[in-house]
Protein backbone atom coordinates (compact mmCIF):
# COMPACT_ATOMS: atom_id res chain seq x y z
CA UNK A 1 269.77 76.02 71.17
CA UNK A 2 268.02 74.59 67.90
CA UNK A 3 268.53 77.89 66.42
CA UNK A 4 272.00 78.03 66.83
CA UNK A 5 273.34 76.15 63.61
CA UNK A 6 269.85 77.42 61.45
CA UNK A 7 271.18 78.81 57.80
CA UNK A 8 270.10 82.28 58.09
CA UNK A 9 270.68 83.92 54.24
CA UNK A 10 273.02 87.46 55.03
CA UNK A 11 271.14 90.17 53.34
CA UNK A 12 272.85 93.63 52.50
CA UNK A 13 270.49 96.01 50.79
CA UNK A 14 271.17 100.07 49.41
CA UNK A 15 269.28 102.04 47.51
CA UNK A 16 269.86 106.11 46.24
CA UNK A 17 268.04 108.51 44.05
CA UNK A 18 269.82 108.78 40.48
CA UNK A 19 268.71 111.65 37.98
CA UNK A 20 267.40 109.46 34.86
CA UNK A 21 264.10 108.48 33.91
CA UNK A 22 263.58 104.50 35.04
CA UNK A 23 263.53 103.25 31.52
CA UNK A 24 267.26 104.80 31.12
CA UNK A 25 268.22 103.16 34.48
CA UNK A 26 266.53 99.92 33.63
CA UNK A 27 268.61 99.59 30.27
CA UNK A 28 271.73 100.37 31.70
CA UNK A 29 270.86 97.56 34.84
CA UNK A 30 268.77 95.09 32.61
CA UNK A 31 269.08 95.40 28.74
CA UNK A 32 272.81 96.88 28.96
CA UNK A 33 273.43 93.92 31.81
CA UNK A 34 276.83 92.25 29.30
CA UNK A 35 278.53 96.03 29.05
CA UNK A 36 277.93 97.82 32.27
CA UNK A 37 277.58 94.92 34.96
CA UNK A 38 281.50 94.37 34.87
CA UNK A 39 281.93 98.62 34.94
CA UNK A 40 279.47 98.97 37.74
CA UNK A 41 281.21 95.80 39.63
CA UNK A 42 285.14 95.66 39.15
CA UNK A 43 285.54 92.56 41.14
CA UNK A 44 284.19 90.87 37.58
CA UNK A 45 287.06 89.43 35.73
CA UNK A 46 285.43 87.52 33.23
CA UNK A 47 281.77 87.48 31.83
CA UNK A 48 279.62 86.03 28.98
CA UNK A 49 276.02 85.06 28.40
CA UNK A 50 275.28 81.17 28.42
CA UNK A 51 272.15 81.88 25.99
CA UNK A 52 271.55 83.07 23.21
CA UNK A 53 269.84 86.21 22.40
CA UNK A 54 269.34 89.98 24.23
CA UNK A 55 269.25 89.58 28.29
CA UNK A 56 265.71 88.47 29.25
CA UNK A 57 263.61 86.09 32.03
CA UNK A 58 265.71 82.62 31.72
CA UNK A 59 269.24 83.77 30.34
CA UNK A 60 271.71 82.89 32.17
CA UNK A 61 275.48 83.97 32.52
CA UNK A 62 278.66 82.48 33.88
CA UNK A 63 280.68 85.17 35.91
CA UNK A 64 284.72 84.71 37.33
CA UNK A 65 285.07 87.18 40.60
CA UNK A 66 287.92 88.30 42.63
CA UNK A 67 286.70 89.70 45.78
CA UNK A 68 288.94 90.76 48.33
CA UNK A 69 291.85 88.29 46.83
CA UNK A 70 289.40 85.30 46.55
CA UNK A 71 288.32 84.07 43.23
CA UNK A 72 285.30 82.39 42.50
CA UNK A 73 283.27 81.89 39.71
CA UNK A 74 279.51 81.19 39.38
CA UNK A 75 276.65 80.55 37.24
CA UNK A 76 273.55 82.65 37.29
CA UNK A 77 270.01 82.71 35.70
CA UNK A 78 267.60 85.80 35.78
CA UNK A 79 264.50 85.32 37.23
CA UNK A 80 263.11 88.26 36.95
CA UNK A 81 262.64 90.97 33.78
CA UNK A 82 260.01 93.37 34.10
CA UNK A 83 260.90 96.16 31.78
CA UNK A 84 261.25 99.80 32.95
CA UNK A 85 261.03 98.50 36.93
CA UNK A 86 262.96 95.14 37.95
CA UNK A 87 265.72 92.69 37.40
CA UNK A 88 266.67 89.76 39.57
CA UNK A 89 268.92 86.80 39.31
CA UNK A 90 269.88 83.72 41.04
CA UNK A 91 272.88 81.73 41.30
CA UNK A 92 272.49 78.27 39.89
CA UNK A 93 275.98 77.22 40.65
CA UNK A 94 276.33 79.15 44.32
CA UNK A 95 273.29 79.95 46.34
CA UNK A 96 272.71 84.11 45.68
CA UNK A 97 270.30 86.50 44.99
CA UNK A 98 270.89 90.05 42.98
CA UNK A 99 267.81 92.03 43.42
CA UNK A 100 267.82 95.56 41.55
CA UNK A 101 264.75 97.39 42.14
CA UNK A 102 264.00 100.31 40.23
CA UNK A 103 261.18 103.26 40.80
CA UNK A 104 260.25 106.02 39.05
CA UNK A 105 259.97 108.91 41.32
CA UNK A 106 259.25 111.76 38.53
CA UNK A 107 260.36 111.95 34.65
CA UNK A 108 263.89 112.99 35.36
CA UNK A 109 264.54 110.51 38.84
CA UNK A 110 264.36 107.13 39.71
CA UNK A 111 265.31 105.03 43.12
CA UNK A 112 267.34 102.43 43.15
CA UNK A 113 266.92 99.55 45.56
CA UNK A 114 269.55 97.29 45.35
CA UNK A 115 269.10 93.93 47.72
CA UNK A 116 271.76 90.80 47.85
CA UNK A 117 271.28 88.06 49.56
CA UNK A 118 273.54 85.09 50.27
CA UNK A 119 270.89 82.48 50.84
CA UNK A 120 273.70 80.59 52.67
CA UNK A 121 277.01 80.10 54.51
CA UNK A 122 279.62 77.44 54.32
CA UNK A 123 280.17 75.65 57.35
CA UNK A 124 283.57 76.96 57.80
CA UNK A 125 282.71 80.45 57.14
CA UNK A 126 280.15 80.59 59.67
CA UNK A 127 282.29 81.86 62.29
CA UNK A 128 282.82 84.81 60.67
CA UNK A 129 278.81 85.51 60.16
CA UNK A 130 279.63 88.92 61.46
CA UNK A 131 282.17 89.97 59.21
CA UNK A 132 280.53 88.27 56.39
CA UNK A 133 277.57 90.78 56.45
CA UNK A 134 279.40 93.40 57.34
CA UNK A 135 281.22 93.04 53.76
CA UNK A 136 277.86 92.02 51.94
CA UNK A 137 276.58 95.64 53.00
CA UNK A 138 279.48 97.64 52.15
CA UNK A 139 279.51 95.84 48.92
CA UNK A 140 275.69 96.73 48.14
CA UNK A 141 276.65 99.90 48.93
CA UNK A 142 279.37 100.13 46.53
CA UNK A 143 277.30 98.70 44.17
CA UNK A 144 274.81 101.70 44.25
CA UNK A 145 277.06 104.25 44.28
CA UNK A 146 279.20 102.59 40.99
CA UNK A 147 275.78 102.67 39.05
CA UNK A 148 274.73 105.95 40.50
CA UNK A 149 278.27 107.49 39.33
CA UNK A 150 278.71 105.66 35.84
CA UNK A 151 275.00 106.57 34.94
CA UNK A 152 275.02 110.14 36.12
CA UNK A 153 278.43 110.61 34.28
CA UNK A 154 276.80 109.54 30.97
CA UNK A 155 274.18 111.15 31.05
CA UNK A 156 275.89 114.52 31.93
CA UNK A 157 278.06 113.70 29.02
CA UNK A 158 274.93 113.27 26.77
CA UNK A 159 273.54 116.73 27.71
């Protein structure tokens, strides 16, 4: 029974194989973040960089969503930049976690793994737990396939 009200974070996590080299996928995830994070994720309606200079461990960004109708906007801060293999942030404003992953798996391929986490739920959303991760999955998913596609695409153009 002491469980039953304990803040569980929903986690929904996706990851494919994508035909560039890690470095390539890392720019387009990490370095590239201010260009391709609102083409990779269409519910972004407005973004911009709070700090000054290239994307890096400590800048942090202000985002405005709408996701399924709702709008929300949020504050973020990357706590993690380790070139060629990982890039994480957290929300400052809203408690989140956007985990991309990245491995090389030969010169040509890489695997993404691509983790989100919402580290809690609103009292009144509770209820809906269920449908709540059922969303946060599909959207991870979505999210994987939107990088996979736009990254493929360019580099198909490129050859």
């Amino acid at each position: 029974m002491l469980g039953l009200f304990k803040d569980s974070p929903v986690i929904g996590k996706a990851s494919a194989i994508i035909k560039v080299s890690s470095n390539q996928l890392f720019n387009f995830i990490g370095n590239d973040l201010m260009t391709n994070y609102p083409r990779w994720s269409p519910e972004v309606k407005e973004f911009e960089k709070l700090t000054d200079g290239p994307v890096k461990l400590g800048t942090i960004c202000r985002q405005v969503r709408i996701d399924q109708g709702n709008r929300s906007e949020s504050t973020f801060k990357v706590n993690v930049f380790n070139e060629g293999s990982r890039i994480c942030f957290e929300g400052i404003s809203n408690p989140y976690r956007c985990d991309y992953v990245i491995e090389s798996i030969n010169p040509a391929d890489s695997r993404i793994t691509f983790t989100f986490e919402l580290l809690s739920l609103d009292l009144h959303v509770r209820p809906f737990e269920k449908l709540v991760r059922i969303a946060v999955q599909d959207g991870t998913e979505r999210t994987v396939h939107n990088i996979k596609k736009l990254i493929e695409a360019e580099q198909t153009k490129a050859n």
